[in-house]
PDB file of N, CA and C in Angstrom:
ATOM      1  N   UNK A   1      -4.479  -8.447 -18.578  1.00  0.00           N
ATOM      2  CA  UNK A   1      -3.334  -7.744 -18.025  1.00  0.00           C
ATOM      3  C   UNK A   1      -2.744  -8.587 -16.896  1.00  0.00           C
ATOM      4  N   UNK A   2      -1.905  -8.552 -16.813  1.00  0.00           N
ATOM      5  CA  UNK A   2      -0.784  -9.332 -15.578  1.00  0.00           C
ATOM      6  C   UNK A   2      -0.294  -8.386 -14.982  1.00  0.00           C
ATOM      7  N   UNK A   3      -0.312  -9.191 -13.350  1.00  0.00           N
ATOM      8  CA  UNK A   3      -0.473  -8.724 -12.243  1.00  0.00           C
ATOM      9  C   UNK A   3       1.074  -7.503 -12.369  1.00  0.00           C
ATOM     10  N   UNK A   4       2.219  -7.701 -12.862  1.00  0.00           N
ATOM     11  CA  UNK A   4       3.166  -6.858 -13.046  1.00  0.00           C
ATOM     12  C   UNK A   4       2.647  -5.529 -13.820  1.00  0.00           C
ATOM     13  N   UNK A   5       2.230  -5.954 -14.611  1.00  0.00           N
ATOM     14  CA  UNK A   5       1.611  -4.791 -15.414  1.00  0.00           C
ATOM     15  C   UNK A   5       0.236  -3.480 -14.377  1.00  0.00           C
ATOM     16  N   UNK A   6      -0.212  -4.889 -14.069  1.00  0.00           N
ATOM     17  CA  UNK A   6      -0.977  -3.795 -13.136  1.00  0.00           C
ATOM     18  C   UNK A   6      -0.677  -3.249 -11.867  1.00  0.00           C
ATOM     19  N   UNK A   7       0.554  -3.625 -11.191  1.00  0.00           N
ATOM     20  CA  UNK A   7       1.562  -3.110 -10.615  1.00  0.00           C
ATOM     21  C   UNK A   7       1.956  -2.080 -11.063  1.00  0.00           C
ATOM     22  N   UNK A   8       2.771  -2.034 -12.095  1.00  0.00           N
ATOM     23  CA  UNK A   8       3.695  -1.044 -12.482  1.00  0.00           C
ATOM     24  C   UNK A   8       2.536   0.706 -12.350  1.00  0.00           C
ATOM     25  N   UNK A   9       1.140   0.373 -12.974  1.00  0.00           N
ATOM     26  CA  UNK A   9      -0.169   1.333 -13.280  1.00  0.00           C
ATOM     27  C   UNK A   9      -0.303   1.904 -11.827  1.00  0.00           C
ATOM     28  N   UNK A  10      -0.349   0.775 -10.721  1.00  0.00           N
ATOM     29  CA  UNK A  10      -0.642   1.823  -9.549  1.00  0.00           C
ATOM     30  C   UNK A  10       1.030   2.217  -9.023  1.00  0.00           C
ATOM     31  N   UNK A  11       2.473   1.786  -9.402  1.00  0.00           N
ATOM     32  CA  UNK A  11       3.501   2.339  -8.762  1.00  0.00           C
ATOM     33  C   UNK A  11       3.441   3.599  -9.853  1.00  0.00           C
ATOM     34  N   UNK A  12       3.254   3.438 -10.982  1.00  0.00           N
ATOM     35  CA  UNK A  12       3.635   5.045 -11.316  1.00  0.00           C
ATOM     36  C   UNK A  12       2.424   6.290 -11.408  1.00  0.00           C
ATOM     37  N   UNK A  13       1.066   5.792 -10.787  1.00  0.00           N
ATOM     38  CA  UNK A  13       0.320   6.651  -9.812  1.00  0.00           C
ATOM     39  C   UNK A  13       0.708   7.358  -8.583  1.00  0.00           C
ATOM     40  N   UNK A  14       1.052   6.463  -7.621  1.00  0.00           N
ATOM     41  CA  UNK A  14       1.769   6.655  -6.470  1.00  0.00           C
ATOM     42  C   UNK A  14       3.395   7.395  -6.362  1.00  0.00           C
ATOM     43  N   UNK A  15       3.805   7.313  -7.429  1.00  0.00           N
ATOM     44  CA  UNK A  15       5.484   7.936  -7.677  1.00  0.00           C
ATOM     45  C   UNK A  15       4.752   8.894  -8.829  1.00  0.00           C
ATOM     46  N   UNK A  16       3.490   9.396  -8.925  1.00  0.00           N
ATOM     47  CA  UNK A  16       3.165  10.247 -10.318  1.00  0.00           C
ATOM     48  C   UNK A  16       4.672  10.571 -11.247  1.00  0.00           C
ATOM     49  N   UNK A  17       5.119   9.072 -11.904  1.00  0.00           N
ATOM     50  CA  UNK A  17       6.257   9.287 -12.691  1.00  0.00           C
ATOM     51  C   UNK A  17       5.684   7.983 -13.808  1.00  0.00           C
ATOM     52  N   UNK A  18       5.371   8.430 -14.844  1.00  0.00           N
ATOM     53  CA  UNK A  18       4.409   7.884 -16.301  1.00  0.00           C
ATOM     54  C   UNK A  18       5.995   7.349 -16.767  1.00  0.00           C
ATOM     55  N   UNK A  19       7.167   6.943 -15.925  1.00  0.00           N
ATOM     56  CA  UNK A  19       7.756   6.666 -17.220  1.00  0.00           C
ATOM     57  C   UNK A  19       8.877   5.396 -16.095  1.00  0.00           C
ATOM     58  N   UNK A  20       8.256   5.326 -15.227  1.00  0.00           N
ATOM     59  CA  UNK A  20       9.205   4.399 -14.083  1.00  0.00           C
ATOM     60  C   UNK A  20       8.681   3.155 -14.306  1.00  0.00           C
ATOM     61  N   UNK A  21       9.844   2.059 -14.403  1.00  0.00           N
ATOM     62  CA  UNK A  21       9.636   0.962 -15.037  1.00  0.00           C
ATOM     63  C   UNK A  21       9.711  -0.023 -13.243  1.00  0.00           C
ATOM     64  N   UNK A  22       9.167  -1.416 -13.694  1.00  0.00           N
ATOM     65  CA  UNK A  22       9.609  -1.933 -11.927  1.00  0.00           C
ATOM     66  C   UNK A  22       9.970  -3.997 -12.182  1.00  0.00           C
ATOM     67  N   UNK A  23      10.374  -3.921 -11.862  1.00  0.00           N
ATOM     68  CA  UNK A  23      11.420  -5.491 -11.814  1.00  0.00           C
ATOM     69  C   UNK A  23      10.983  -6.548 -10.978  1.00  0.00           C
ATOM     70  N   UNK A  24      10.752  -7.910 -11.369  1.00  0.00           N
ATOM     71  CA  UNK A  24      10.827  -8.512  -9.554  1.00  0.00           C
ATOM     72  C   UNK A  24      11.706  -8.243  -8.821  1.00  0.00           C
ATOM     73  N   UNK A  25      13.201  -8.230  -9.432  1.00  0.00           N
ATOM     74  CA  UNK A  25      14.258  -7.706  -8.133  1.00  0.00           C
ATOM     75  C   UNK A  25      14.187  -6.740  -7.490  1.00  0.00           C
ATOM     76  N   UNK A  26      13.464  -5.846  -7.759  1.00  0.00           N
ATOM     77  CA  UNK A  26      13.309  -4.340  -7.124  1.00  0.00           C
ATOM     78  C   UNK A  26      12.972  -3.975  -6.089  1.00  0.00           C
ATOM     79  N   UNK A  27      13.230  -3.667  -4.996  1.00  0.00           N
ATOM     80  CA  UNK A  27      13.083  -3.002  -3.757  1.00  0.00           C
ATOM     81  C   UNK A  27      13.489  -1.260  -3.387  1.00  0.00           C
ATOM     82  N   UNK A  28      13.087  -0.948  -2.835  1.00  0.00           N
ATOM     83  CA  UNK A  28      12.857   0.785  -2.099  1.00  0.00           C
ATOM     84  C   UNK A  28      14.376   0.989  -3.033  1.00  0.00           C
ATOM     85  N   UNK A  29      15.147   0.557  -2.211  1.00  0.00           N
ATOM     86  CA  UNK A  29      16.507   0.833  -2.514  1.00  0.00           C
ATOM     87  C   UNK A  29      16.676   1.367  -3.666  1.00  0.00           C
ATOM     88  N   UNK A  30      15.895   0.242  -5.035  1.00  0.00           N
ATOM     89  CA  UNK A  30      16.651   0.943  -6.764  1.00  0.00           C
ATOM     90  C   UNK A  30      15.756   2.612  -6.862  1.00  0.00           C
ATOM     91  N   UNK A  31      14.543   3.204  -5.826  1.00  0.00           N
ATOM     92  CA  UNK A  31      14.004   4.126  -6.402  1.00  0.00           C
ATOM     93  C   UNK A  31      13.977   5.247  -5.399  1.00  0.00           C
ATOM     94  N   UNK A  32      14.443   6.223  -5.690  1.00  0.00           N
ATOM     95  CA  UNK A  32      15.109   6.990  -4.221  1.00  0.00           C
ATOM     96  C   UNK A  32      13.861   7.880  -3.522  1.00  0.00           C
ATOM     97  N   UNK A  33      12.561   7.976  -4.373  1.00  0.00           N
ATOM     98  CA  UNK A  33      11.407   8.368  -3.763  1.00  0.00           C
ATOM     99  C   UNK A  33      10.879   7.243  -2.818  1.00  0.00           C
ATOM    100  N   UNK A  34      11.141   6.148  -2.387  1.00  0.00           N
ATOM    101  CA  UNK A  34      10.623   5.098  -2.431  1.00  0.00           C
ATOM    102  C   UNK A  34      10.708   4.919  -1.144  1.00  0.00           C
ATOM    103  N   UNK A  35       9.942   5.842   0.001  1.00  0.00           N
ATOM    104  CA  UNK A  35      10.371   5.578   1.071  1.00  0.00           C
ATOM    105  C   UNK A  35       9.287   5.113   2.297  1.00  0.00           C
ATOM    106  N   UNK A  36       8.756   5.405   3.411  1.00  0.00           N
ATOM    107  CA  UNK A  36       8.099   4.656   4.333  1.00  0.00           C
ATOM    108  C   UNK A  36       6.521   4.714   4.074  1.00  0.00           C
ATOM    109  N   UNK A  37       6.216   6.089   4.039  1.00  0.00           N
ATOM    110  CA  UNK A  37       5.118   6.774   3.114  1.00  0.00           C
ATOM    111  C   UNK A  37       4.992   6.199   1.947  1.00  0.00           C
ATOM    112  N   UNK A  38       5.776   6.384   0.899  1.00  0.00           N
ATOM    113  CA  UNK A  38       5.610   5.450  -0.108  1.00  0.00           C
ATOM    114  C   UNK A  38       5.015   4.118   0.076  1.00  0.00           C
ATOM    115  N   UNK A  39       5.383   3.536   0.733  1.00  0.00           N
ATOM    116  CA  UNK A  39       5.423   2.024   0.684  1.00  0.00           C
ATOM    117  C   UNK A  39       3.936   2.030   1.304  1.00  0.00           C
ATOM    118  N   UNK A  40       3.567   2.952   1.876  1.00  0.00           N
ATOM    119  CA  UNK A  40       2.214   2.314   2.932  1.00  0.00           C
ATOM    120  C   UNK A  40       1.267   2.778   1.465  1.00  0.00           C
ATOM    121  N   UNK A  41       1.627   3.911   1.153  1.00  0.00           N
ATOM    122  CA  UNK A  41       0.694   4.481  -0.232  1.00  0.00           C
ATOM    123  C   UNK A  41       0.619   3.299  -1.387  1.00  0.00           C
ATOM    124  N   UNK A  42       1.610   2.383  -1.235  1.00  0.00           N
ATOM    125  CA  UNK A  42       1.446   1.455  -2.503  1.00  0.00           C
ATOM    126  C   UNK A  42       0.547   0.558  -1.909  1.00  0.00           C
ATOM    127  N   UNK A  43       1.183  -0.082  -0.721  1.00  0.00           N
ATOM    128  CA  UNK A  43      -0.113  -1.347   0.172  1.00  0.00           C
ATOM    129  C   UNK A  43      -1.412  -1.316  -0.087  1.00  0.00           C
ATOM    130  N   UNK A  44      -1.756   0.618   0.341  1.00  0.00           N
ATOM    131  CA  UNK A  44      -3.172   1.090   0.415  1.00  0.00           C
ATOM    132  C   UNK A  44      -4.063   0.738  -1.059  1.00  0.00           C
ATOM    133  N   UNK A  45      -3.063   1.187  -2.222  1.00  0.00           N
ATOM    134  CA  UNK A  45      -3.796   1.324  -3.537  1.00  0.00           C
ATOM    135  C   UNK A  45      -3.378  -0.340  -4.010  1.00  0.00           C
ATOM    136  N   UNK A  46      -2.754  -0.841  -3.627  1.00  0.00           N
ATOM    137  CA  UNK A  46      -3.168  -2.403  -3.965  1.00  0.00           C
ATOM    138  C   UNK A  46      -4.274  -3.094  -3.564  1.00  0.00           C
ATOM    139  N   UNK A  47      -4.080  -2.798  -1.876  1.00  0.00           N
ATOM    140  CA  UNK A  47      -5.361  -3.177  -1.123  1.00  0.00           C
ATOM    141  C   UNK A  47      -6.947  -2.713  -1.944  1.00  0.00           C
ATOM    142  N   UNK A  48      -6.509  -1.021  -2.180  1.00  0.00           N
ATOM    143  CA  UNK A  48      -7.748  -0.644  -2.972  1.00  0.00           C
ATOM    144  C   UNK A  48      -8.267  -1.290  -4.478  1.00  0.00           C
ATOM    145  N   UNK A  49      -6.886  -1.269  -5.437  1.00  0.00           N
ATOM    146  CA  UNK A  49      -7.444  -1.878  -6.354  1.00  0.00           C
ATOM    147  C   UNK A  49      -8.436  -3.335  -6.563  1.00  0.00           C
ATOM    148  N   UNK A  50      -7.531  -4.298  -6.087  1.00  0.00           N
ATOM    149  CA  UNK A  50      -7.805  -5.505  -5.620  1.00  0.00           C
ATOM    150  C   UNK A  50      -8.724  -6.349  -4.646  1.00  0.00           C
ATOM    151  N   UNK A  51      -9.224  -5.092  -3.785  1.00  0.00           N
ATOM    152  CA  UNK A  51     -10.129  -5.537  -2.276  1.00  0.00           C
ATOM    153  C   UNK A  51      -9.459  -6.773  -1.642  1.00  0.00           C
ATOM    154  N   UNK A  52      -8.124  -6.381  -1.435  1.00  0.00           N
ATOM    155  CA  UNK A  52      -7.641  -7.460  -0.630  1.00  0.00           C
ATOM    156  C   UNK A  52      -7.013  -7.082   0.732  1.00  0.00           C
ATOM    157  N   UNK A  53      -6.564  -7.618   1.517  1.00  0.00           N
ATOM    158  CA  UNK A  53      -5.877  -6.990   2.744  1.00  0.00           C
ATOM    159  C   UNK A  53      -4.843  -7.821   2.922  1.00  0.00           C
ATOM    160  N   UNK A  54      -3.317  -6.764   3.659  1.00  0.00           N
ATOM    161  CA  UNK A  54      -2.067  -7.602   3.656  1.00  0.00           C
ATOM    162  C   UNK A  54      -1.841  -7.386   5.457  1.00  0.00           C
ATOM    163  N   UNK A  55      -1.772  -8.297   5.526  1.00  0.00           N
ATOM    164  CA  UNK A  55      -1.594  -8.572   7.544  1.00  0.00           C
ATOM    165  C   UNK A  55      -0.026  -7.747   7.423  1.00  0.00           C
ATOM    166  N   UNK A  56       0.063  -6.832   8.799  1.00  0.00           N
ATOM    167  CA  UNK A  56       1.418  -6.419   9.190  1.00  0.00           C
ATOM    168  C   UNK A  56       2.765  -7.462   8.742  1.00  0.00           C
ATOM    169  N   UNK A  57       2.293  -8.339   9.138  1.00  0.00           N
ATOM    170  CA  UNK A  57       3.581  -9.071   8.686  1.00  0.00           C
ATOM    171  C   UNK A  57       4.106  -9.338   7.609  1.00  0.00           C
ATOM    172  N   UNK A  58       3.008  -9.944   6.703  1.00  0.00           N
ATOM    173  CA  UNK A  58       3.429  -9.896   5.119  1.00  0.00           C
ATOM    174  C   UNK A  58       4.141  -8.437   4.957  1.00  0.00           C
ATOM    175  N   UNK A  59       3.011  -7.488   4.723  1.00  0.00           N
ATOM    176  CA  UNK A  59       3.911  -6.128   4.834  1.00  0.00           C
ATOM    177  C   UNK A  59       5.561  -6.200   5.053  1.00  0.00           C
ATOM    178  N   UNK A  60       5.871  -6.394   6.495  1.00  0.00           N
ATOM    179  CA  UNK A  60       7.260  -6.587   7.428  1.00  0.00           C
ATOM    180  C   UNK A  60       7.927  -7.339   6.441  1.00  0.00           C
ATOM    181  N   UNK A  61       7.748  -8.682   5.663  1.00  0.00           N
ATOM    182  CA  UNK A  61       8.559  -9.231   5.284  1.00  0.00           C
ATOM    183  C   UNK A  61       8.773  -8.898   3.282  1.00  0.00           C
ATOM    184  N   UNK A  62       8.081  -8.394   3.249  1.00  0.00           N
ATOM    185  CA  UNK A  62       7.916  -8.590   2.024  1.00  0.00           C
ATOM    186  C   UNK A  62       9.675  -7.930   1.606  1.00  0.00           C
ATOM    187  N   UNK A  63      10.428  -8.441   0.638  1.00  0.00           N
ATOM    188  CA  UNK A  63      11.419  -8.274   0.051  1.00  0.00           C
ATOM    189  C   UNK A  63      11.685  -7.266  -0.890  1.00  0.00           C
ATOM    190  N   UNK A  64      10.917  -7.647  -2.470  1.00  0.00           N
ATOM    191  CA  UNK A  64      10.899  -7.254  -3.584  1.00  0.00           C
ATOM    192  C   UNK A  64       9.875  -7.064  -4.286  1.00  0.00           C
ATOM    193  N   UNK A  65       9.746  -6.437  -5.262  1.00  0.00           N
ATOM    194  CA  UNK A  65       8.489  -6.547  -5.966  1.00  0.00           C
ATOM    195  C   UNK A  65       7.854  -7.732  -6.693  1.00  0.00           C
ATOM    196  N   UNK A  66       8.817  -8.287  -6.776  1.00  0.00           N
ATOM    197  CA  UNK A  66       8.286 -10.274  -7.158  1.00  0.00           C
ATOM    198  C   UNK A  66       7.577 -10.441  -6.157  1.00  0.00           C
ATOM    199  N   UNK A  67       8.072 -11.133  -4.905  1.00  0.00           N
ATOM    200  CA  UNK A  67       7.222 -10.954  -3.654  1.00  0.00           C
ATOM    201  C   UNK A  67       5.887 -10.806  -3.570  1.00  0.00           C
ATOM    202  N   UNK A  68       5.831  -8.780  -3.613  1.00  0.00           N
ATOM    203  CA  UNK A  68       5.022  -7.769  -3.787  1.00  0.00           C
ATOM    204  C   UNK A  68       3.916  -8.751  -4.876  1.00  0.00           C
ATOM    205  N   UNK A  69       4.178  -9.100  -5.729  1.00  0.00           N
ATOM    206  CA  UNK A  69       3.244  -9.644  -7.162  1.00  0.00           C
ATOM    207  C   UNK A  69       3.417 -11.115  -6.666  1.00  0.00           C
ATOM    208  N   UNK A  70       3.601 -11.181  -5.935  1.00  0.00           N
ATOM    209  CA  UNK A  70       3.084 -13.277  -5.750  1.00  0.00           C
ATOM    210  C   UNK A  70       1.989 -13.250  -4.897  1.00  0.00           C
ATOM    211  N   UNK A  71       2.581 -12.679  -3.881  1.00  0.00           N
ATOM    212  CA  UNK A  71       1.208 -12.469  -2.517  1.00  0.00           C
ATOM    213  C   UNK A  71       0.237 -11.347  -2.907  1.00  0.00           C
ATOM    214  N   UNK A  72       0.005 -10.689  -4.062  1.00  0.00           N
ATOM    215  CA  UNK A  72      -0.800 -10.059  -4.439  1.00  0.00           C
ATOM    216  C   UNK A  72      -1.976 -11.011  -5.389  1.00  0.00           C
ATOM    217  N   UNK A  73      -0.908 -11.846  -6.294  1.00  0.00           N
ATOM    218  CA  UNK A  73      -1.882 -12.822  -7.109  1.00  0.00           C
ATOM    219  C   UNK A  73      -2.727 -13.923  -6.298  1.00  0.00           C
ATOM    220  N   UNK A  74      -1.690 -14.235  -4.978  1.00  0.00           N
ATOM    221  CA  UNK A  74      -2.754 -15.268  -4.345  1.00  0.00           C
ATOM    222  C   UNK A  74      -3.541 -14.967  -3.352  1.00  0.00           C
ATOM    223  N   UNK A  75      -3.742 -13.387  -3.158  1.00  0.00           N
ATOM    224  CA  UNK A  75      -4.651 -13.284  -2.326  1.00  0.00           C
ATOM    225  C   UNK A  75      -6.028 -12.927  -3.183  1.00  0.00           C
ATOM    226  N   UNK A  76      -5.744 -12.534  -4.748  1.00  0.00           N
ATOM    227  CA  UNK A  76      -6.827 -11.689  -5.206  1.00  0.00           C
ATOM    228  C   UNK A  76      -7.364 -13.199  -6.044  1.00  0.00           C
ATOM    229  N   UNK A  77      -6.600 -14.597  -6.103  1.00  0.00           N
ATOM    230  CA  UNK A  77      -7.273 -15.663  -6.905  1.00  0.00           C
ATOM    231  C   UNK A  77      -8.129 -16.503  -5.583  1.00  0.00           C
ATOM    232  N   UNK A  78      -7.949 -15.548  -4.680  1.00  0.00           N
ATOM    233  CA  UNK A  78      -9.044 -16.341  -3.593  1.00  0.00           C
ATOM    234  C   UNK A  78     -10.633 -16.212  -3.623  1.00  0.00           C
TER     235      UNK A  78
END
């Protein structure tokens, strides 16, 4: 499975919506549940899936969900 794919498994846990699709271009903006709460709830269950940890800042900067799935793959191929 690829890391998008296993993305998409914990965003439509977290949005409990079995039918929400997700993009690298994608940010808060395209999903109108998608808000501060949200975002810490996705960090958490990445962090959880993965046993990885994202420093405040990554967090702060992160853009899009491409992004989201780059610094996810290179922290978990460490």
């Amino acid at each position: 499975m690829n890391i998008m794919d296993e993305l998409l498994q914990i965003f439509r846990d977290v949005f409990d919506d079995d039918g929400m699709t997700i993009f690298p271009e994608m940010t808060a903006a395209d999903y109108d549940d998608w808000d501060s709460l949200a975002q810490i709830q996705l960090i958490v269950a990445v962090e959880r899936k993965f046993n990885i940890k994202f420093s405040t800042d990554e967090v702060l900067h992160l853009k899009n969900v491409g992004e989201f799935a780059a610094i996810t793959e290179a922290k978990r191929s460490k």
